[in-house]
C-alpha atoms as a PDB file:
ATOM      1  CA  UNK A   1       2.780 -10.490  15.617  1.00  0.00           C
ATOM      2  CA  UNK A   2      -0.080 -12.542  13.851  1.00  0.00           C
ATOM      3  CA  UNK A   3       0.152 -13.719  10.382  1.00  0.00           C
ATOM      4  CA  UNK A   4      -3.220 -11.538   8.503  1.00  0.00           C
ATOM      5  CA  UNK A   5      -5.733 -14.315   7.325  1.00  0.00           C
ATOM      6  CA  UNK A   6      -6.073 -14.511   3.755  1.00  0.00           C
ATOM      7  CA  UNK A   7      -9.291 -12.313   2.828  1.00  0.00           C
ATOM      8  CA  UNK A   8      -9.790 -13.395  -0.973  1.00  0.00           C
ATOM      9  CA  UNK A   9     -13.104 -13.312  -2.386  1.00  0.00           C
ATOM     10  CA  UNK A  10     -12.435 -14.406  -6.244  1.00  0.00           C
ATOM     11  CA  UNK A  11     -11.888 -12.340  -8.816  1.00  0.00           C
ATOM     12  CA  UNK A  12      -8.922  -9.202  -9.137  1.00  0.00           C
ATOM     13  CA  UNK A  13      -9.785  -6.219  -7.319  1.00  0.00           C
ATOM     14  CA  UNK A  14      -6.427  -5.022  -9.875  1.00  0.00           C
ATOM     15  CA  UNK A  15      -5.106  -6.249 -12.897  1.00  0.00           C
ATOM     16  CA  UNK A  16      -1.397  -5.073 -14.667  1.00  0.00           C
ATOM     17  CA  UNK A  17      -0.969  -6.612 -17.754  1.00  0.00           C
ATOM     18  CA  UNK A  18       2.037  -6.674 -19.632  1.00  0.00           C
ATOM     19  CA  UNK A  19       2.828  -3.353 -18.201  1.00  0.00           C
ATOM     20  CA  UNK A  20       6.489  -1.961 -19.577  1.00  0.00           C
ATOM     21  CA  UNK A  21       7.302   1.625 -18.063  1.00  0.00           C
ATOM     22  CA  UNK A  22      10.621   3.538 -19.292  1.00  0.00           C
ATOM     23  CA  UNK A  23      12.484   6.381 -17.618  1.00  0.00           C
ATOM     24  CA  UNK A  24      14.871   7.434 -20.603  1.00  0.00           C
ATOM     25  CA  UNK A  25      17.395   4.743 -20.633  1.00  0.00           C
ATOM     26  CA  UNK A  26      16.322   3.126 -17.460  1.00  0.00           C
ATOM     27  CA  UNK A  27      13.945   0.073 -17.582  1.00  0.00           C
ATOM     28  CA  UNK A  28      11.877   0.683 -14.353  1.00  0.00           C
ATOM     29  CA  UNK A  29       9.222  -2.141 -15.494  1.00  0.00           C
ATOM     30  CA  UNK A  30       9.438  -4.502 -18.461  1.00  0.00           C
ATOM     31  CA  UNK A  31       6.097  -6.868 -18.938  1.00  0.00           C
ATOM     32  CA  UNK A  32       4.637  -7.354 -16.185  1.00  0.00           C
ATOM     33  CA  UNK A  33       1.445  -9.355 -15.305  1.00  0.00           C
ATOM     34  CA  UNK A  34       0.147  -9.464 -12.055  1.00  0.00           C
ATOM     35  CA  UNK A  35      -3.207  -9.541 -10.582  1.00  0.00           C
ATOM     36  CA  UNK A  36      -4.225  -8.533  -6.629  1.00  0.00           C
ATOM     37  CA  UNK A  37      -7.278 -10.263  -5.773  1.00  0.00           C
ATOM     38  CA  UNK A  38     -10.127  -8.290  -4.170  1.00  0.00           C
ATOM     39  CA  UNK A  39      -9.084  -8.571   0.006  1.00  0.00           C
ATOM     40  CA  UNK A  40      -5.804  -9.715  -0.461  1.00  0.00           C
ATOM     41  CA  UNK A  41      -2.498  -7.687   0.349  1.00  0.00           C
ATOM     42  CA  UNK A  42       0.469  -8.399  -2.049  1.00  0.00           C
ATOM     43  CA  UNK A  43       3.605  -7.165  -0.495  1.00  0.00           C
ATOM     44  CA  UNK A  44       6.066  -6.034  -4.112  1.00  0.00           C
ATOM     45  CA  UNK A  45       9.704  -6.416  -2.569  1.00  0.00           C
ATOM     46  CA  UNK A  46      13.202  -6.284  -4.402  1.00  0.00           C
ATOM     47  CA  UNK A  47      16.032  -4.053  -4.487  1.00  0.00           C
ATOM     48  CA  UNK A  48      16.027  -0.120  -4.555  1.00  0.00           C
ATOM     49  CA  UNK A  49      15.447   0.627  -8.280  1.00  0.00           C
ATOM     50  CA  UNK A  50      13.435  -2.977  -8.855  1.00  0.00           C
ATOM     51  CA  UNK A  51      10.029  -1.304 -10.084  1.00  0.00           C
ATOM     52  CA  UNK A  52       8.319  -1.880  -6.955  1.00  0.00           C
ATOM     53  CA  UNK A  53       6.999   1.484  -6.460  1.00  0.00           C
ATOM     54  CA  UNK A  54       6.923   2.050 -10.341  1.00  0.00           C
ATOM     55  CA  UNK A  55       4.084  -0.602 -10.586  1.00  0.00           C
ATOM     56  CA  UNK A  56       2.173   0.349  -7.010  1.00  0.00           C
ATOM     57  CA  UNK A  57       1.743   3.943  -8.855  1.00  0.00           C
ATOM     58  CA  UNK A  58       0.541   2.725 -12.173  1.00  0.00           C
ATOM     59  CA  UNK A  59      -2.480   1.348  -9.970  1.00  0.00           C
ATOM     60  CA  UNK A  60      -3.587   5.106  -9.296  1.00  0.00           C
ATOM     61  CA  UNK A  61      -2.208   6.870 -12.001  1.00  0.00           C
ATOM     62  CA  UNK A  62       0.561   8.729 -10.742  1.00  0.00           C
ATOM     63  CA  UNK A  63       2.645   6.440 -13.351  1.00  0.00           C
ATOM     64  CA  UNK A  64       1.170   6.027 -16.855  1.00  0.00           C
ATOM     65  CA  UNK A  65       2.605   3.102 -18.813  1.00  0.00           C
ATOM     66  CA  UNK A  66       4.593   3.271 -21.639  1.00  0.00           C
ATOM     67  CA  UNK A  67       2.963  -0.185 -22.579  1.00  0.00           C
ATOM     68  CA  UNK A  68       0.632  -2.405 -21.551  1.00  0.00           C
ATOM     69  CA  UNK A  69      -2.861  -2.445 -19.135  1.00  0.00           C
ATOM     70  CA  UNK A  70      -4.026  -1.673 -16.085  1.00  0.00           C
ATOM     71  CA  UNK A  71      -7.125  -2.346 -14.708  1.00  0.00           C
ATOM     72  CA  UNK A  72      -9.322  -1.362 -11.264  1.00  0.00           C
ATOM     73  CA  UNK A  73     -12.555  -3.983 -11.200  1.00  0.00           C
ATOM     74  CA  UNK A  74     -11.835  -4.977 -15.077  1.00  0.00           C
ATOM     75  CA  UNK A  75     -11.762  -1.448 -15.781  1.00  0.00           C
ATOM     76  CA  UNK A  76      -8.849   0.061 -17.824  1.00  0.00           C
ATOM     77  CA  UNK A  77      -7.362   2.968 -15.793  1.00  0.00           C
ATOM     78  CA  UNK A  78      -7.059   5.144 -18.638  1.00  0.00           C
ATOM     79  CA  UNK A  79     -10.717   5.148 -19.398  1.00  0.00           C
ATOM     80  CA  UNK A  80     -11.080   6.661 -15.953  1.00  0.00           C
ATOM     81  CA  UNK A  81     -10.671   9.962 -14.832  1.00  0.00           C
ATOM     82  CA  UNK A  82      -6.734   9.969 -12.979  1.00  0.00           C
ATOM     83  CA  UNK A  83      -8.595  12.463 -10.103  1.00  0.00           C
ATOM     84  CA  UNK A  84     -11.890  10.753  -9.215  1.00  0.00           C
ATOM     85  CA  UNK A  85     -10.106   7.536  -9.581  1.00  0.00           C
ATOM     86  CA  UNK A  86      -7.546   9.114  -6.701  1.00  0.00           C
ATOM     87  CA  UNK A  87     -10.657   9.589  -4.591  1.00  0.00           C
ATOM     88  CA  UNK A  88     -11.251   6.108  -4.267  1.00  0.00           C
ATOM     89  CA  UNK A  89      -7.986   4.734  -4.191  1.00  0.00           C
ATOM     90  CA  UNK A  90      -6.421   5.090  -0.549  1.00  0.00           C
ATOM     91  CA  UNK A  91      -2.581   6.024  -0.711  1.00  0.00           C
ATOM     92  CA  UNK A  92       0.047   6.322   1.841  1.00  0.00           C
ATOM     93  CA  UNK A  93       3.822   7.398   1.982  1.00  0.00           C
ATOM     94  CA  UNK A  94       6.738   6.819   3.565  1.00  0.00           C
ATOM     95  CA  UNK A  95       6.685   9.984   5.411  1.00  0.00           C
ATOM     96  CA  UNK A  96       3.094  10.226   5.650  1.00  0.00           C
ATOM     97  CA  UNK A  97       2.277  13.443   3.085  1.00  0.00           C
ATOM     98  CA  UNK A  98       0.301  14.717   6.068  1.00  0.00           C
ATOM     99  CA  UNK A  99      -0.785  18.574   5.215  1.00  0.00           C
ATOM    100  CA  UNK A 100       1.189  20.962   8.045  1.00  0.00           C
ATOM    101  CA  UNK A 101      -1.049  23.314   7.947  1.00  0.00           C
ATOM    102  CA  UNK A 102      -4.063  21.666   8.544  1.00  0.00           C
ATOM    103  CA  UNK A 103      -5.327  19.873  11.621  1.00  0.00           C
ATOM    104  CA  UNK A 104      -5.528  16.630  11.848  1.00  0.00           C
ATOM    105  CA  UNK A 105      -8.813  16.432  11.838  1.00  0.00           C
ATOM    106  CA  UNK A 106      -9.130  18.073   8.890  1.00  0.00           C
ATOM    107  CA  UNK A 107      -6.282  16.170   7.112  1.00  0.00           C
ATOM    108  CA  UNK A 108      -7.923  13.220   7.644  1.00  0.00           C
ATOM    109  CA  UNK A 109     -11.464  14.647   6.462  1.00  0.00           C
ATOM    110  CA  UNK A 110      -9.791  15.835   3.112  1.00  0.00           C
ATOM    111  CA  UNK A 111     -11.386  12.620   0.884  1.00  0.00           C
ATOM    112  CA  UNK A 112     -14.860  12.741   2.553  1.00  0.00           C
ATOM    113  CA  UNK A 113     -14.741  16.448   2.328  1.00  0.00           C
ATOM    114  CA  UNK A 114     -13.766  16.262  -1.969  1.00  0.00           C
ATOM    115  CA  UNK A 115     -16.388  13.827  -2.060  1.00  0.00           C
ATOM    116  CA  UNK A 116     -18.946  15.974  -0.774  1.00  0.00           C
ATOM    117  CA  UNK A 117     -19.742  13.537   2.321  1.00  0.00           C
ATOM    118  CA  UNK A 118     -21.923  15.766   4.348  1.00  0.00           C
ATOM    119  CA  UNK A 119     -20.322  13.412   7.597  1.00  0.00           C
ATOM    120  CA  UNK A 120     -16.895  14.263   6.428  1.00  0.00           C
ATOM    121  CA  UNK A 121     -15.418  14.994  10.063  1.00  0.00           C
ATOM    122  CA  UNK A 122     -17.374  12.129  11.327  1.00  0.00           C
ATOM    123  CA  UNK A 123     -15.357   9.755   9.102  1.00  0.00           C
ATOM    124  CA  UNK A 124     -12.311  11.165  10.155  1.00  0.00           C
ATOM    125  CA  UNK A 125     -12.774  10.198  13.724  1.00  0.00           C
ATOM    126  CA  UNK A 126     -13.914   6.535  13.022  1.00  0.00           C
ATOM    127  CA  UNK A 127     -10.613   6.301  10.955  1.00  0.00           C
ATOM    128  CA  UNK A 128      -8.596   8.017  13.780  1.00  0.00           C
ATOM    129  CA  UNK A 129     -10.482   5.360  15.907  1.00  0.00           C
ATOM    130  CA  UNK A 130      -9.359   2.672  13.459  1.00  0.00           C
ATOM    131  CA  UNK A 131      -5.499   3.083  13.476  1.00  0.00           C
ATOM    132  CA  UNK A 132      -5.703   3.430  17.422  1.00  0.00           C
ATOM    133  CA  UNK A 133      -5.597   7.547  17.775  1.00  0.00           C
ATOM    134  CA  UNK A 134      -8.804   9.245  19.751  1.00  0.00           C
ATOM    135  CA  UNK A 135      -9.961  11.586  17.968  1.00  0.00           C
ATOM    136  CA  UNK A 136     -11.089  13.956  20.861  1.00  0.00           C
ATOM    137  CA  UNK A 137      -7.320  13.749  21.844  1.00  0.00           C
ATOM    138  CA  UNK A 138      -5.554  14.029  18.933  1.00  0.00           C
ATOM    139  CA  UNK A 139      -8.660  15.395  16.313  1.00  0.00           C
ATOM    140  CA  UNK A 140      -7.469  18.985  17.060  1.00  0.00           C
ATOM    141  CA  UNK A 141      -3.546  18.736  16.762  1.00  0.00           C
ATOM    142  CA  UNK A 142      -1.043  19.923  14.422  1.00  0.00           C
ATOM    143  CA  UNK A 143       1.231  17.101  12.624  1.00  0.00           C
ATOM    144  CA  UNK A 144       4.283  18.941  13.369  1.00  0.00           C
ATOM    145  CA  UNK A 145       3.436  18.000  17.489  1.00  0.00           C
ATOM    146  CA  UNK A 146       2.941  14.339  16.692  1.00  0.00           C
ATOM    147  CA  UNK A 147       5.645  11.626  16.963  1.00  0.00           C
ATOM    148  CA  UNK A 148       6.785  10.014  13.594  1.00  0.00           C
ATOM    149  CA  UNK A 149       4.505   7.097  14.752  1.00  0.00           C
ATOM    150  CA  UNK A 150       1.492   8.908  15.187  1.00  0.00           C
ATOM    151  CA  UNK A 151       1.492  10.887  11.622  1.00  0.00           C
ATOM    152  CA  UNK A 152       1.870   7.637   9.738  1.00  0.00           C
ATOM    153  CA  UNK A 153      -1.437   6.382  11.753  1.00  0.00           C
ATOM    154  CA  UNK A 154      -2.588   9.786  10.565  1.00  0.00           C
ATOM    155  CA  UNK A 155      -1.615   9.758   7.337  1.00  0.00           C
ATOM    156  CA  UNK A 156      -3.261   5.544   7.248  1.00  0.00           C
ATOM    157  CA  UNK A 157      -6.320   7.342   8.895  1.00  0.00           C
ATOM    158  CA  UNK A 158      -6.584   9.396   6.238  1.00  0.00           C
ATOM    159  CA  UNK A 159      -5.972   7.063   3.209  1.00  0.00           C
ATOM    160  CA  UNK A 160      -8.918   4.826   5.207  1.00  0.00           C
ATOM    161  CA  UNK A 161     -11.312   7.855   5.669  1.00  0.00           C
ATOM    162  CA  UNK A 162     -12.964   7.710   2.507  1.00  0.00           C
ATOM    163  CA  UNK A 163     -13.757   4.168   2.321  1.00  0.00           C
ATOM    164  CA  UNK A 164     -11.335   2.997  -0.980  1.00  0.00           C
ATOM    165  CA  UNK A 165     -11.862  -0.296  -2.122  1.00  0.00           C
ATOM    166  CA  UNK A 166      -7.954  -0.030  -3.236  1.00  0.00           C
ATOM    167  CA  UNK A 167      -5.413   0.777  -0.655  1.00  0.00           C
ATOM    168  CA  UNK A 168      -1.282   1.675  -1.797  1.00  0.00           C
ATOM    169  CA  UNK A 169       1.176   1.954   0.667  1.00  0.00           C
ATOM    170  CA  UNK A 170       4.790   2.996  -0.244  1.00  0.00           C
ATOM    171  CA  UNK A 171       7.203   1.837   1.971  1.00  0.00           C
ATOM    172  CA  UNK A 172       4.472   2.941   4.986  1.00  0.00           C
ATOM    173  CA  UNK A 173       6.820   2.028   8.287  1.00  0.00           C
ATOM    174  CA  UNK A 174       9.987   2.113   6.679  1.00  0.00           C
ATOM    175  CA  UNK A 175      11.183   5.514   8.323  1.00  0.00           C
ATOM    176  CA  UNK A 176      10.249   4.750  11.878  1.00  0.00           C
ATOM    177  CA  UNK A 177      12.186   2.771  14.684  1.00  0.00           C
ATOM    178  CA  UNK A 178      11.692  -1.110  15.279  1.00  0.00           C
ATOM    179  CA  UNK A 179       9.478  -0.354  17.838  1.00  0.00           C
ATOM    180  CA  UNK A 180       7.293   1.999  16.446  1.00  0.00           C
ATOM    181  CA  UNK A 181       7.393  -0.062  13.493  1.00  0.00           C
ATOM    182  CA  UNK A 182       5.932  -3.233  14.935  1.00  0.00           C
ATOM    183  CA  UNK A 183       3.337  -1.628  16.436  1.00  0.00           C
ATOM    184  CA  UNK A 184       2.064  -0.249  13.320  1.00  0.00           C
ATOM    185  CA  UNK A 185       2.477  -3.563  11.698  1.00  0.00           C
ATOM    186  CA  UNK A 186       0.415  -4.829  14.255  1.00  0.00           C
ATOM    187  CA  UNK A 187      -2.118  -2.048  13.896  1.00  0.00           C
ATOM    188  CA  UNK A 188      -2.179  -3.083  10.480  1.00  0.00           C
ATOM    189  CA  UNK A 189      -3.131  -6.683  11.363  1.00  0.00           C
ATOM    190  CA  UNK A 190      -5.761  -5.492  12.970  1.00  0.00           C
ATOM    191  CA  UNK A 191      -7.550  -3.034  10.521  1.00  0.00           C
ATOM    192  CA  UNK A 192      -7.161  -6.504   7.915  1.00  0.00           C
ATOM    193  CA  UNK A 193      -9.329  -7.895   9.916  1.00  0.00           C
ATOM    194  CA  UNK A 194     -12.218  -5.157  10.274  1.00  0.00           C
ATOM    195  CA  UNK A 195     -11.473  -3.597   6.653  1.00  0.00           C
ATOM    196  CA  UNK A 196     -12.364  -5.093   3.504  1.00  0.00           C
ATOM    197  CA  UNK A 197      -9.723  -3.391   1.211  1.00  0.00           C
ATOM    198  CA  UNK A 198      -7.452  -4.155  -1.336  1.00  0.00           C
ATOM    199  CA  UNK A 199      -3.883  -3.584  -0.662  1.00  0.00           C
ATOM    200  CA  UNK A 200      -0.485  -3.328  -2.028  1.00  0.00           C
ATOM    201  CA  UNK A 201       1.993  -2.804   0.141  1.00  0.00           C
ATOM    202  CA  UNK A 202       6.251  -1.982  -1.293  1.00  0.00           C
ATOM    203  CA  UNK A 203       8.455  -2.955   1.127  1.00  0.00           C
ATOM    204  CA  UNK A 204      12.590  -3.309   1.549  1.00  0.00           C
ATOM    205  CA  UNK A 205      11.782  -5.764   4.584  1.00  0.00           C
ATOM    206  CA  UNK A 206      11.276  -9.417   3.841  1.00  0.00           C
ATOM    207  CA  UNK A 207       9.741 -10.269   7.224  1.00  0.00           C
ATOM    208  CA  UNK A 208       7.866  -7.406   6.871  1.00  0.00           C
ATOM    209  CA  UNK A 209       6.227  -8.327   3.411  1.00  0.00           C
ATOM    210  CA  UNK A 210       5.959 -12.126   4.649  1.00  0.00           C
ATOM    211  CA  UNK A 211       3.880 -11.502   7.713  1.00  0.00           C
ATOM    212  CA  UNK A 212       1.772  -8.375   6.514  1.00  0.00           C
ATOM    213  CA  UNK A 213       1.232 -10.131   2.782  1.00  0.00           C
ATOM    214  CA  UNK A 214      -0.861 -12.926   1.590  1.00  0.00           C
ATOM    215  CA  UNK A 215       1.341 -13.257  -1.210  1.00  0.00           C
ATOM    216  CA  UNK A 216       4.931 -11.371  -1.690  1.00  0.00           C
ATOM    217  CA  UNK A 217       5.644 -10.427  -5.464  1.00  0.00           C
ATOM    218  CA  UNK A 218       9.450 -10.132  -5.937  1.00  0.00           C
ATOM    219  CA  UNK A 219      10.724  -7.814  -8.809  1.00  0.00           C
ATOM    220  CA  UNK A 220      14.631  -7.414 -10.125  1.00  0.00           C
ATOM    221  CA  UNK A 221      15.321  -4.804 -12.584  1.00  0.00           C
ATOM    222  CA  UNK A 222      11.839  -4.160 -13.911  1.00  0.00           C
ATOM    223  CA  UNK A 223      10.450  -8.078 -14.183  1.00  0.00           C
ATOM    224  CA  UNK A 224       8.579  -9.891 -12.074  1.00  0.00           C
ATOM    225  CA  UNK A 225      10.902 -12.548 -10.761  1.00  0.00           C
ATOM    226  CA  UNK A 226       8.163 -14.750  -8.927  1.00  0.00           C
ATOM    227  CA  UNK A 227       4.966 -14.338  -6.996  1.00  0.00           C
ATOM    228  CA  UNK A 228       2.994 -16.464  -4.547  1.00  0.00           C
ATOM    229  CA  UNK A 229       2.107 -17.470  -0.392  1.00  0.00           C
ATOM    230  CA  UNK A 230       5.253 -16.233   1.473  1.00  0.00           C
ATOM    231  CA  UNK A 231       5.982 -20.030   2.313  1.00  0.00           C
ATOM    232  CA  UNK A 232       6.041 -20.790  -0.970  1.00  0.00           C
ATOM    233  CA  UNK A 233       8.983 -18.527  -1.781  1.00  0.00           C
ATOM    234  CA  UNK A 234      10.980 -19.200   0.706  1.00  0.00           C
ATOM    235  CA  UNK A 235      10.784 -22.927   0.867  1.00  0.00           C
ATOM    236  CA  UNK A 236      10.812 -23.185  -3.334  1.00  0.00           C
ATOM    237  CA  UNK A 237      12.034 -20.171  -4.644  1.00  0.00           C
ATOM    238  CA  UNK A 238      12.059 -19.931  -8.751  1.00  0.00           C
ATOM    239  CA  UNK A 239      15.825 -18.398  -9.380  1.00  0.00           C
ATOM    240  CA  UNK A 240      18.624 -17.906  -7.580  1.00  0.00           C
ATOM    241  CA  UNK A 241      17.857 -14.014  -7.045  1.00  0.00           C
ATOM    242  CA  UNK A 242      14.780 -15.218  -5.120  1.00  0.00           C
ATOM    243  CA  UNK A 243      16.430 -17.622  -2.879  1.00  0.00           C
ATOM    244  CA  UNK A 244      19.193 -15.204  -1.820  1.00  0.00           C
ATOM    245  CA  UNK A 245      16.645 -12.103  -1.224  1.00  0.00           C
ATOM    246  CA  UNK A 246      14.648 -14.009   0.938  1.00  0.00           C
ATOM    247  CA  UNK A 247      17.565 -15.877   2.590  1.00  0.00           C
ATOM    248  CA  UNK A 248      19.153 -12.662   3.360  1.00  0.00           C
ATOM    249  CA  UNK A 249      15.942 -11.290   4.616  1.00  0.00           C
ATOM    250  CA  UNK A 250      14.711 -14.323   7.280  1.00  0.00           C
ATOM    251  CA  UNK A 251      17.779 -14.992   8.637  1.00  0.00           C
ATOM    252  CA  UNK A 252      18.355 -10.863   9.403  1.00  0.00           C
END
């Protein structure tokens, strides 16, 4: 699989600054500052209860801050209303979210459709087309007859079909098979290079984050631990936490 090219066009596209987030006793983030320049992907990897997915949610939000700033375009997200600000921010889980009683079709026409887009269904089927499904094969199906593969393409399809300028992706390929899985990674490639959009993508997988992200952010405990080019992190990582994540991951 091919290494995305950088897509960076100056300027964050996202902006968390300082951004602390508390559940009770539990420190899920605790300052952070990062920015996500417009086009790039940053891949946030670390350990299960690190703050990855913690942070990708304060970027639509589904997580409000205890402390701290975040910003979409150098505008503060709580000056902006948490549902239109949905509509144009793409988002994607690990098991897709598809709804099961609704074609697909019409799953993936759901943004265009609460935007009013009189070519809703039309959209749909250039995002089906975009994530490799044909719409006139697989427009009219039900997700419960599609293979775990084929709802996450769905469920991308969807998150692609109203044109965000921000795209969030939770752990998007982490339920499938190794197959499936580099497939979609490979699909993913491939709509980088056709789709100007933002991305932040939380991953477990190290070679996953270094050959879908531009740069990989790693977080322990809450804190951003270090963030920059996937080369750079392995070849000079800053602590000791860094160089055994990544060592652990590349030589899996």
């Amino acid at each position: 699989m091919s290494t995305p090219r950088p897509r960076i066009d100056g300027g964050a596209a996202l902006r968390a600054v300082e951004v602390s987030k508390r559940y009770g006793a539990v420190v899920a983030l605790d300052r952070v500052t990062i920015d996500v320049a417009a086009g790039e992907c940053l891949a946030l990897i670390g350990e299960s209860g690190s703050g990855k997915t913690t942070l990708l949610r304060s970027f639509n939000r589904m997580v409000e801050p205890d402390a701290g700033t975040v910003l979409i375009d150098d505008q503060p997200l709580r000056s902006l209303d948490p549902v239109a600000l949905r509509r144009r921010v793409g988002y994607v889980l690990q098991d897709g979210g598809l709804l099961p009683h609704w074609r697909v079709r019409r799953n993936v026409a759901l943004v265009p459709w609460l935007l009013r887009e009189p070519d809703a269904e039309a959209r749909a089927d250039e995002a089906l087309r975009l994530v490799g499904l044909d719409p006139t094969q697989f427009g009219d199906r039900w997700p419960r007859g599609l293979s775990g593969g084929q709802r996450q393409r769905v469920a991308l399809a969807r998150a692609l079909a109203g044109a965000p300028a921000v795209l969030l992706l939770d752990e998007p390929f982490g339920a499938l098979d190794a197959i499936t899985r580099a497939e979609l990674q490979d699909t993913f490639v491939g709509l980088r290079s056709s789709v100007a959009v933002t991305t932040v993508l939380v991953t477990h997988d190290v070679r996953e984050a270094g050959a879908l992200g531009d740069r990989m952010a790693v977080l322990r405990r809450g804190r951003l631990e270090q963030v920059g080019p996937p080369a750079m992190l392995r070849d000079a990582p800053a602590t000791p936490y860094v160089a055994a994540l990544l060592a652990r991951g590349w030589s899996r």
